[in-house]
N, C-alpha and C. Protein backbone atom coordinates (compact mmCIF):
# COMPACT_ATOMS: atom_id res chain seq x y z
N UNK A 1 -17.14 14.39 7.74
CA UNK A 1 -18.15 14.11 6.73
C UNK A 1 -17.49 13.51 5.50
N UNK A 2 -18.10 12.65 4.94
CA UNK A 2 -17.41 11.91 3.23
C UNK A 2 -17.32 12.44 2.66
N UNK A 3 -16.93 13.37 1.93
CA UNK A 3 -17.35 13.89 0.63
C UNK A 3 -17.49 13.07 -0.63
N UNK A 4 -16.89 12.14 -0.61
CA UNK A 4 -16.93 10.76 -1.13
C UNK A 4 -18.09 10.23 -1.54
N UNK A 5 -19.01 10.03 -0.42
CA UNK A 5 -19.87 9.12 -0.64
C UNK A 5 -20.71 8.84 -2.19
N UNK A 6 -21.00 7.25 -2.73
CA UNK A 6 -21.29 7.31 -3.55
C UNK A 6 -20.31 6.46 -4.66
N UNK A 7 -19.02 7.27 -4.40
CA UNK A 7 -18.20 6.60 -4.76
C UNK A 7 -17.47 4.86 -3.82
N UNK A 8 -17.04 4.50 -4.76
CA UNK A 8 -16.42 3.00 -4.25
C UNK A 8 -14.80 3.24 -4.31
N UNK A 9 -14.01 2.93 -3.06
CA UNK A 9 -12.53 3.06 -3.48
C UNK A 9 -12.24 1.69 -3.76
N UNK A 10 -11.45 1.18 -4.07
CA UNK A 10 -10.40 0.09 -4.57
C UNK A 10 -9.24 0.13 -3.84
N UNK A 11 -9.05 -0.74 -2.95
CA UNK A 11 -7.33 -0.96 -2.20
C UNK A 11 -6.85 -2.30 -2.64
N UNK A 12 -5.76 -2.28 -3.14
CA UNK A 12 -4.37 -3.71 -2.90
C UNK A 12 -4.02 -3.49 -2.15
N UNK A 13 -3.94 -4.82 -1.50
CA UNK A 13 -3.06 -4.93 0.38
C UNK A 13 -2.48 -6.18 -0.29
N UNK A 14 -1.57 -6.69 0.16
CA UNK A 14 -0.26 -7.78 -0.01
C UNK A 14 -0.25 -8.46 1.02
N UNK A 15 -0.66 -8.94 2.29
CA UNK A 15 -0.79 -9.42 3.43
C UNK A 15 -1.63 -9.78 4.22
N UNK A 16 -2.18 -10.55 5.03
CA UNK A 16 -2.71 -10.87 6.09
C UNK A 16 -2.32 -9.82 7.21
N UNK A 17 -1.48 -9.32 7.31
CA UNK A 17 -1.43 -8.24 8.37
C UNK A 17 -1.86 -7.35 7.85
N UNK A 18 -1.74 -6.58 6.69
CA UNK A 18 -2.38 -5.60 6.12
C UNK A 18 -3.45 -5.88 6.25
N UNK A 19 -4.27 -6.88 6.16
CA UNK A 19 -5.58 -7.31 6.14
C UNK A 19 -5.75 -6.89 6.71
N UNK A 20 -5.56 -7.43 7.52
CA UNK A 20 -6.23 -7.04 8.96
C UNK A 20 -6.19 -6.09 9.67
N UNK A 21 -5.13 -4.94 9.13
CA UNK A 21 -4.93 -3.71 9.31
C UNK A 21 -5.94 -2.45 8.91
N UNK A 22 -5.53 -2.59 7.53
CA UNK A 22 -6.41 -1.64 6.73
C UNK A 22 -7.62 -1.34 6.36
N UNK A 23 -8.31 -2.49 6.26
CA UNK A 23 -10.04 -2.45 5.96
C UNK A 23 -10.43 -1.17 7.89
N UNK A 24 -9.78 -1.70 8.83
CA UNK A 24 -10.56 -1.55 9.70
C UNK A 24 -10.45 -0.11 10.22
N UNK A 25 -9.32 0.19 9.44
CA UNK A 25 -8.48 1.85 9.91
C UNK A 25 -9.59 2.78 8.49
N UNK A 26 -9.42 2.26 7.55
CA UNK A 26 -10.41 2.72 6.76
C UNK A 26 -11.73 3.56 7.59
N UNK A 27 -12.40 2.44 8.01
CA UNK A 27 -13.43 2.51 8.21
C UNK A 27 -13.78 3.28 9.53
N UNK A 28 -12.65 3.66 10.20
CA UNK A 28 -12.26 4.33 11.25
C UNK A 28 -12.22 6.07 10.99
N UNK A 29 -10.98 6.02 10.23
CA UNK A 29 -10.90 7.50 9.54
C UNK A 29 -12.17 8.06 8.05
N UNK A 30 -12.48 7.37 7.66
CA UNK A 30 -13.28 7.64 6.87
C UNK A 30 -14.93 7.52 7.11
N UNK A 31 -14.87 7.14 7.72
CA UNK A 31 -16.74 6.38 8.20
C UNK A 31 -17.33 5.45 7.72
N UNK A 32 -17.82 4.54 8.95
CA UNK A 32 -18.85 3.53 8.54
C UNK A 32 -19.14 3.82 6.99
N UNK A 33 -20.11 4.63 6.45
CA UNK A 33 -20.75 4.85 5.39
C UNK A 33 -19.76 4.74 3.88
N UNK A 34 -18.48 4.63 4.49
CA UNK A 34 -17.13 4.95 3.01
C UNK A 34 -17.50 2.99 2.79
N UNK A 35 -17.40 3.40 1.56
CA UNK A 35 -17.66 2.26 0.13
C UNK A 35 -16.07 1.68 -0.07
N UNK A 36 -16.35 0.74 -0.09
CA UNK A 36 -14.57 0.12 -0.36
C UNK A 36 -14.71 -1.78 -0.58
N UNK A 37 -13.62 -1.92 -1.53
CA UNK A 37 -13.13 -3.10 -1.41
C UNK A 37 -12.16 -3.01 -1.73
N UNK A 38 -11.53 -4.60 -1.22
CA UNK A 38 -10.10 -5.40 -1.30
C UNK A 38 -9.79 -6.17 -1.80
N UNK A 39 -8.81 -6.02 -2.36
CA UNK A 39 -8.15 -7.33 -3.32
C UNK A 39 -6.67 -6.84 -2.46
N UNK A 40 -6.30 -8.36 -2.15
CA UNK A 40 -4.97 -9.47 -1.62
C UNK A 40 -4.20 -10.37 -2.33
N UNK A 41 -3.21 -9.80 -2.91
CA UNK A 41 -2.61 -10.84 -3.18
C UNK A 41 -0.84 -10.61 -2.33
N UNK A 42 -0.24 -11.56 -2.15
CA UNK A 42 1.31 -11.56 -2.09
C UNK A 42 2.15 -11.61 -2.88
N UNK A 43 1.89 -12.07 -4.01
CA UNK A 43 2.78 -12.16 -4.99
C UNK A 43 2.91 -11.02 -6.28
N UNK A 44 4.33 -10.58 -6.36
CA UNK A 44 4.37 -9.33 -7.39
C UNK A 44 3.68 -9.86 -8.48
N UNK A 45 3.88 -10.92 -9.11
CA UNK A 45 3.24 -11.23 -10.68
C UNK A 45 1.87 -10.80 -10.37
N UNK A 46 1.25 -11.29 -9.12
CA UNK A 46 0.02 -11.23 -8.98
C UNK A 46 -0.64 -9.86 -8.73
N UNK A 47 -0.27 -8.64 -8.09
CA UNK A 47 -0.13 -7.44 -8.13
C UNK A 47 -0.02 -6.85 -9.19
N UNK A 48 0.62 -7.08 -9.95
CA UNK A 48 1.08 -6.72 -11.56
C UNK A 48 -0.09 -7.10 -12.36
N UNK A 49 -0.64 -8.27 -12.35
CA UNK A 49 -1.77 -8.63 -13.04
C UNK A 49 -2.79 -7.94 -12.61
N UNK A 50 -2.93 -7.37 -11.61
CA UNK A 50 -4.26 -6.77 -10.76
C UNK A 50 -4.51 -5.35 -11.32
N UNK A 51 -3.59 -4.75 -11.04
CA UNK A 51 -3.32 -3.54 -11.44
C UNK A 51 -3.36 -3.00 -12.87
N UNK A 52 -3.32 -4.08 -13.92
CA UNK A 52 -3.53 -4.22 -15.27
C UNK A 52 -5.17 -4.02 -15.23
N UNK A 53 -5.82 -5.11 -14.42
CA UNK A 53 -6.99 -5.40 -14.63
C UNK A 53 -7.94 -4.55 -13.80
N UNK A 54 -7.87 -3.91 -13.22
CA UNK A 54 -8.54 -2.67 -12.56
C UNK A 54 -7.64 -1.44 -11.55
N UNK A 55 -8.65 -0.62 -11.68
CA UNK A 55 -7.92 0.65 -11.43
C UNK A 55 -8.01 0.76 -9.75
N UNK A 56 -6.81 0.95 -8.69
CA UNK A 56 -6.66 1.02 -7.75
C UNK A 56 -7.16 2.20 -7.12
N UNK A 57 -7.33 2.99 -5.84
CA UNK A 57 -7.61 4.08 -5.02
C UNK A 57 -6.18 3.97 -4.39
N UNK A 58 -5.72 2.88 -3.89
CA UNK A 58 -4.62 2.91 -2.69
C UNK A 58 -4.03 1.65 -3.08
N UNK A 59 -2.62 1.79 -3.15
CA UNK A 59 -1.84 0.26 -2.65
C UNK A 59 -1.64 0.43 -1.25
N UNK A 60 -1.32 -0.40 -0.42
CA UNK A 60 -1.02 -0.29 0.80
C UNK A 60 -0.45 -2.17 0.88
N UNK A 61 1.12 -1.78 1.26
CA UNK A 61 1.75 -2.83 1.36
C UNK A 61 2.38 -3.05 2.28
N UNK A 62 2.85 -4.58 2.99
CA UNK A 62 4.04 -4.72 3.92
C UNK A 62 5.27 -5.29 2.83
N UNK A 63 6.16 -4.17 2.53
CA UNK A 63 7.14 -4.49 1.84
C UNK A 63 7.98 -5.13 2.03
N UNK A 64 8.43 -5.88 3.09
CA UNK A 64 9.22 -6.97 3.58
C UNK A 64 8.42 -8.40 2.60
N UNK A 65 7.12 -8.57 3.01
CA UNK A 65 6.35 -9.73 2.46
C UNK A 65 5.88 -10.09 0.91
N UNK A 66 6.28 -9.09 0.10
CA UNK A 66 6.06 -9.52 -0.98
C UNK A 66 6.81 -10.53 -1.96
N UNK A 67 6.00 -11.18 -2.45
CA UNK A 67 7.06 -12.79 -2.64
C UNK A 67 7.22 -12.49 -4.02
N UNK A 68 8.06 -12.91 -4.71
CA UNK A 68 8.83 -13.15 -6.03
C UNK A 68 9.00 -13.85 -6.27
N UNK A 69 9.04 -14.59 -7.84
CA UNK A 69 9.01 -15.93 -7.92
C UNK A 69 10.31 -16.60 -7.81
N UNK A 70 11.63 -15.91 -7.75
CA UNK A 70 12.58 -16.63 -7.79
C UNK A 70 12.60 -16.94 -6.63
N UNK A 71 12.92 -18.37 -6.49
CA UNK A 71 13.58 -18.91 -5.15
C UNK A 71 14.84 -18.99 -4.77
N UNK A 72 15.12 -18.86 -3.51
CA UNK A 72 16.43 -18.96 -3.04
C UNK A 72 17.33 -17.24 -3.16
N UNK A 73 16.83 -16.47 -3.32
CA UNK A 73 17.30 -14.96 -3.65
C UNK A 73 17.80 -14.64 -1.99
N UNK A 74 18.81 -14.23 -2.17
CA UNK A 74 19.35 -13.57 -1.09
C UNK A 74 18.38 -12.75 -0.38
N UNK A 75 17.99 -12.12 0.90
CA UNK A 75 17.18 -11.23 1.46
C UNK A 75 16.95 -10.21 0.77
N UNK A 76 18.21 -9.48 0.81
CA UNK A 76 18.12 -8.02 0.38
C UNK A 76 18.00 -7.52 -1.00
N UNK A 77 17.97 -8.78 -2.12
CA UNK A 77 17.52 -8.61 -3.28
C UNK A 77 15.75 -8.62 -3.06
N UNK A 78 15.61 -9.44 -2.44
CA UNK A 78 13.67 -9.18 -2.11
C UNK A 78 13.61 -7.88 -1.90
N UNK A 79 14.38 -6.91 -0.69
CA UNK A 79 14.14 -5.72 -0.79
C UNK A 79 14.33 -4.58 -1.81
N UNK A 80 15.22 -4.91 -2.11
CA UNK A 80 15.14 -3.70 -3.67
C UNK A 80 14.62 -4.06 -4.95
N UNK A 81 13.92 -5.34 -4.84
CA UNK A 81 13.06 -5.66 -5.82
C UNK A 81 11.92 -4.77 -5.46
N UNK A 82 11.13 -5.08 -4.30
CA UNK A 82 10.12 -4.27 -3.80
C UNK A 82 10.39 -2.82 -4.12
N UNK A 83 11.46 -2.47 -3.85
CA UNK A 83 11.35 -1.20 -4.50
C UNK A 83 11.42 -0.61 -5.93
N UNK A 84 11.90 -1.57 -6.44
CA UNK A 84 11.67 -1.47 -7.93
C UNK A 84 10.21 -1.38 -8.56
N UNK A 85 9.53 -2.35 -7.49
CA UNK A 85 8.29 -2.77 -8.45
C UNK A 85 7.16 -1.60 -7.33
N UNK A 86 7.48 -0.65 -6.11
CA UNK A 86 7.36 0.62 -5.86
C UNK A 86 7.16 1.81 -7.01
N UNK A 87 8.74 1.65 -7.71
CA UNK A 87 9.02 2.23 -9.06
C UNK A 87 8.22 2.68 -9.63
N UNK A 88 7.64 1.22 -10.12
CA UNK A 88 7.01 0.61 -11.42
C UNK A 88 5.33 1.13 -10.87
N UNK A 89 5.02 1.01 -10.01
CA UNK A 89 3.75 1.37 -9.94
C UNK A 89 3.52 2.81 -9.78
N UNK A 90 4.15 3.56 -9.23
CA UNK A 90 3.99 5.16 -8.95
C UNK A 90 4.05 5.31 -10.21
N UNK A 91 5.07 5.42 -11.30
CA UNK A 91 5.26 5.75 -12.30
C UNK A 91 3.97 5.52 -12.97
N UNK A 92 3.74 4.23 -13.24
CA UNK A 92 2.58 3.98 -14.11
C UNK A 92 1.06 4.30 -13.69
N UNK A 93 0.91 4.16 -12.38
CA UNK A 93 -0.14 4.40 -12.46
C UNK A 93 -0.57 5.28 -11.50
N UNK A 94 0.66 6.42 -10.95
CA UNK A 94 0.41 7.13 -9.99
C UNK A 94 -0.84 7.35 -8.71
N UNK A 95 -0.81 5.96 -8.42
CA UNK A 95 -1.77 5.41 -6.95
C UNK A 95 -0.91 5.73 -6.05
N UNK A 96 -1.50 6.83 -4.82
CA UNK A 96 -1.10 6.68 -3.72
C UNK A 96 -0.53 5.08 -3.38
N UNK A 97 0.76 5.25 -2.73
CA UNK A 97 1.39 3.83 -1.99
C UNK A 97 1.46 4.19 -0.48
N UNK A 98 1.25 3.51 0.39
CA UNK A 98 1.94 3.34 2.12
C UNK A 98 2.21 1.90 1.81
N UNK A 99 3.51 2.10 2.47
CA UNK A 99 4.34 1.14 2.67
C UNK A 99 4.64 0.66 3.88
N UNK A 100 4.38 -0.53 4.61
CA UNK A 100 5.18 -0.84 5.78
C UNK A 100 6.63 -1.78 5.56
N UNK A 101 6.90 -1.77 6.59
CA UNK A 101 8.20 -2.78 6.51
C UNK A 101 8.94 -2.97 7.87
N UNK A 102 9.60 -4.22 8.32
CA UNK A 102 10.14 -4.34 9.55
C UNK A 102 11.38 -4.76 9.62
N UNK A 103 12.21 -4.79 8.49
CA UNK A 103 13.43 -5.13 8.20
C UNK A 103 14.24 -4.67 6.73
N UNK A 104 14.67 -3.57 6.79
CA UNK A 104 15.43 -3.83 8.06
C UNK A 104 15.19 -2.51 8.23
N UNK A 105 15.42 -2.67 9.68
CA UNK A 105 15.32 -2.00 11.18
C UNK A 105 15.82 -0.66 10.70
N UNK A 106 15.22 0.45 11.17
CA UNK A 106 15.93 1.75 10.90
C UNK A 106 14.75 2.48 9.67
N UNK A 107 15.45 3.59 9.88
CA UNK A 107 14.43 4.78 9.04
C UNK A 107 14.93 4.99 7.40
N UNK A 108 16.16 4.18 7.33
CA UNK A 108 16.80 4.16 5.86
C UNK A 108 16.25 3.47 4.89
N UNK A 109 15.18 2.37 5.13
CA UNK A 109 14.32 1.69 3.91
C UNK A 109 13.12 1.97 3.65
N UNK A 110 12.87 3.05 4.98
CA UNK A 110 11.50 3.95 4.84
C UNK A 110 11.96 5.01 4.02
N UNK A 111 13.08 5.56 3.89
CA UNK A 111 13.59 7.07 2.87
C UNK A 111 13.56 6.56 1.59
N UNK A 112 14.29 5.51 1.51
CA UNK A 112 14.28 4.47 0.19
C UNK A 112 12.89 4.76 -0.24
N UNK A 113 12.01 3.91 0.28
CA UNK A 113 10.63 3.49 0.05
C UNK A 113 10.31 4.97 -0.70
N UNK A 114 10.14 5.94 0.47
CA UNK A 114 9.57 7.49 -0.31
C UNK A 114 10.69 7.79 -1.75
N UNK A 115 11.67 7.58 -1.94
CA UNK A 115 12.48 7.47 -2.79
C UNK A 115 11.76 6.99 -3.91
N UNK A 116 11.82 5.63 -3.64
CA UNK A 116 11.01 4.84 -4.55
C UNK A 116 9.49 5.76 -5.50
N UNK A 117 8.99 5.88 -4.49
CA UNK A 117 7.70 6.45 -4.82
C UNK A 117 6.33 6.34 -3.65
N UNK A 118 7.05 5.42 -2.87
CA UNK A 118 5.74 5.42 -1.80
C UNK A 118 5.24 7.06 -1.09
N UNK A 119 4.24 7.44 -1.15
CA UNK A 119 3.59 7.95 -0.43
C UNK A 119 4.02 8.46 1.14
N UNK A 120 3.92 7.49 1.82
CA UNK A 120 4.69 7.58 2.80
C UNK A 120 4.71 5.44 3.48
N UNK A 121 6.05 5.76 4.47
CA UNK A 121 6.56 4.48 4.72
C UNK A 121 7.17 4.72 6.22
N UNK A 122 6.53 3.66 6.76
CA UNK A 122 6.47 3.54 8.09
C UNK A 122 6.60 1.81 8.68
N UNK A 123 7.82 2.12 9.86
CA UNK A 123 8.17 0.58 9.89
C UNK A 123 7.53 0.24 11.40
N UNK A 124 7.48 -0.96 11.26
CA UNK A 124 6.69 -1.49 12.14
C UNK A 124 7.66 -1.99 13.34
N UNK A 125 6.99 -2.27 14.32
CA UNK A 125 5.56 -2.09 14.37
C UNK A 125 4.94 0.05 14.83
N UNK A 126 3.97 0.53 14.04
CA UNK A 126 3.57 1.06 14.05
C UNK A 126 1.99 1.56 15.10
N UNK A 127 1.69 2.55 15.22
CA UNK A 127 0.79 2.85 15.80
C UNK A 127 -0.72 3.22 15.15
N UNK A 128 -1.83 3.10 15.27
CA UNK A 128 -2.97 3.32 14.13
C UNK A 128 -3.01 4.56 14.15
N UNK A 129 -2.65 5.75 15.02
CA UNK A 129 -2.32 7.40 15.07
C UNK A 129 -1.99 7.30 14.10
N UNK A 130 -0.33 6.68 13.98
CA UNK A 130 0.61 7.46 12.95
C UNK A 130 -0.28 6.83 11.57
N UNK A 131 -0.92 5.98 11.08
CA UNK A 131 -1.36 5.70 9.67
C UNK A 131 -2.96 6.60 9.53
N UNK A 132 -3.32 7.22 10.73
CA UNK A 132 -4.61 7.83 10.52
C UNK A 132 -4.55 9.21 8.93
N UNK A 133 -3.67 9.95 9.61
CA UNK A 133 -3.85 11.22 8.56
C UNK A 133 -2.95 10.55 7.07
N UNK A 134 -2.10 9.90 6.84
CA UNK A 134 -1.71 9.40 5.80
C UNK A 134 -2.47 8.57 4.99
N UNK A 135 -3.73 7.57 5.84
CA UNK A 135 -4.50 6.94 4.92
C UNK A 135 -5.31 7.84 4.48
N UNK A 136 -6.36 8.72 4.76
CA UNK A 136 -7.18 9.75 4.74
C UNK A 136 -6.28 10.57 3.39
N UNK A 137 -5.36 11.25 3.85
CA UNK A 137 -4.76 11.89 2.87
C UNK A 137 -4.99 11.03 1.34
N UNK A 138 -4.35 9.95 1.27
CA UNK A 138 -4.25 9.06 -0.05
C UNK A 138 -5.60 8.77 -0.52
N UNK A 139 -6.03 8.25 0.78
CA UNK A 139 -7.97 8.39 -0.26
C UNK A 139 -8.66 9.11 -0.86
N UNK A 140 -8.50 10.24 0.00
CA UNK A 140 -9.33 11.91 -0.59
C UNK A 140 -8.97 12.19 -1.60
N UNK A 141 -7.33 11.79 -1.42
CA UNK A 141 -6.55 12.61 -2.87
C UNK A 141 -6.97 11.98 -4.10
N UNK A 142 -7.26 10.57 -3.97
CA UNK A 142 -7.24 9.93 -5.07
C UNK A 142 -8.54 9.61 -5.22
N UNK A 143 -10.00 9.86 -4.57
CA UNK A 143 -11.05 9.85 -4.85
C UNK A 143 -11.50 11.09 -5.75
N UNK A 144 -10.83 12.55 -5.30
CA UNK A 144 -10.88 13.71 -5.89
C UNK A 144 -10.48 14.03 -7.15
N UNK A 145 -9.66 13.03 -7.64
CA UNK A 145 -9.37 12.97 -8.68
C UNK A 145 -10.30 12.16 -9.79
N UNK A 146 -11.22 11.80 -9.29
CA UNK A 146 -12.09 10.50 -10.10
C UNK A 146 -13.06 11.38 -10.80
């Protein structure tokens, strides 16, 4: 049952795979009847601006894909940027985060990630099981708080 209902959540997703991920797992674990929209962007500036301009329920990101404006940056500076700007959002605006990521390989940039501040972080490719009770968790938590 919703307890929700009534209310509207707010998700940032960063991806076309998230896209296409998350609206539909939503609507899975929570029910047809759960209220929601999405805002997409890829780019941190653009995330950063979003998050200024309205108040989130959930980030939910593929942390490999988030683009930065510098060009030419070595790989693995993209990755601990992402986690910086992980950081930067738990801190400030303490929104549940899930994080995906597929590189690199291994359970050490998922510890990072929770490090960081994500919520929880899970690398792909993943199963819609394992994101069922973690999305649920982050919604409730952060609808209950409203």
């Amino acid at each position: 049952m919703n307890e929700q209902k009534g209310q509207r959540a707010h998700i940032l997703l960063n991806d076309e795979i998230m896209e296409a991920i998350i609206p539909p797992l939503i609507e899975k674990v929570m029910g047809p009847e759960y209220d929601f929209d999405v805002v997409k962007t890829t780019f941190a500036h653009e995330i950063l601006d979003a998050v200024e301009h309205q108040e989130f329920d959930l980030f939910a990101f593929l942390l490999n894909n988030i683009i930065f404006r510098k060009e030419g940056m070595p790989a693995e500076s993209g990755f601990r940027k992402a986690l910086r700007l992980v950081i930067h959002l738990k801190a400030r605006y303490k929104t549940p985060i899930i994080g995906l990521y597929g590189y690199p390989k291994g359970p050490a940039y998922g510890r990072q990630a929770k490090l960081a501040g994500a919520d929880f972080a899970f690398e792909i490719p993943c199963t819609e099981e394992v994101l069922r009770d973690p999305m649920r968790q982050c919604l409730e938590g952060s609808l209950a708080k409203k």
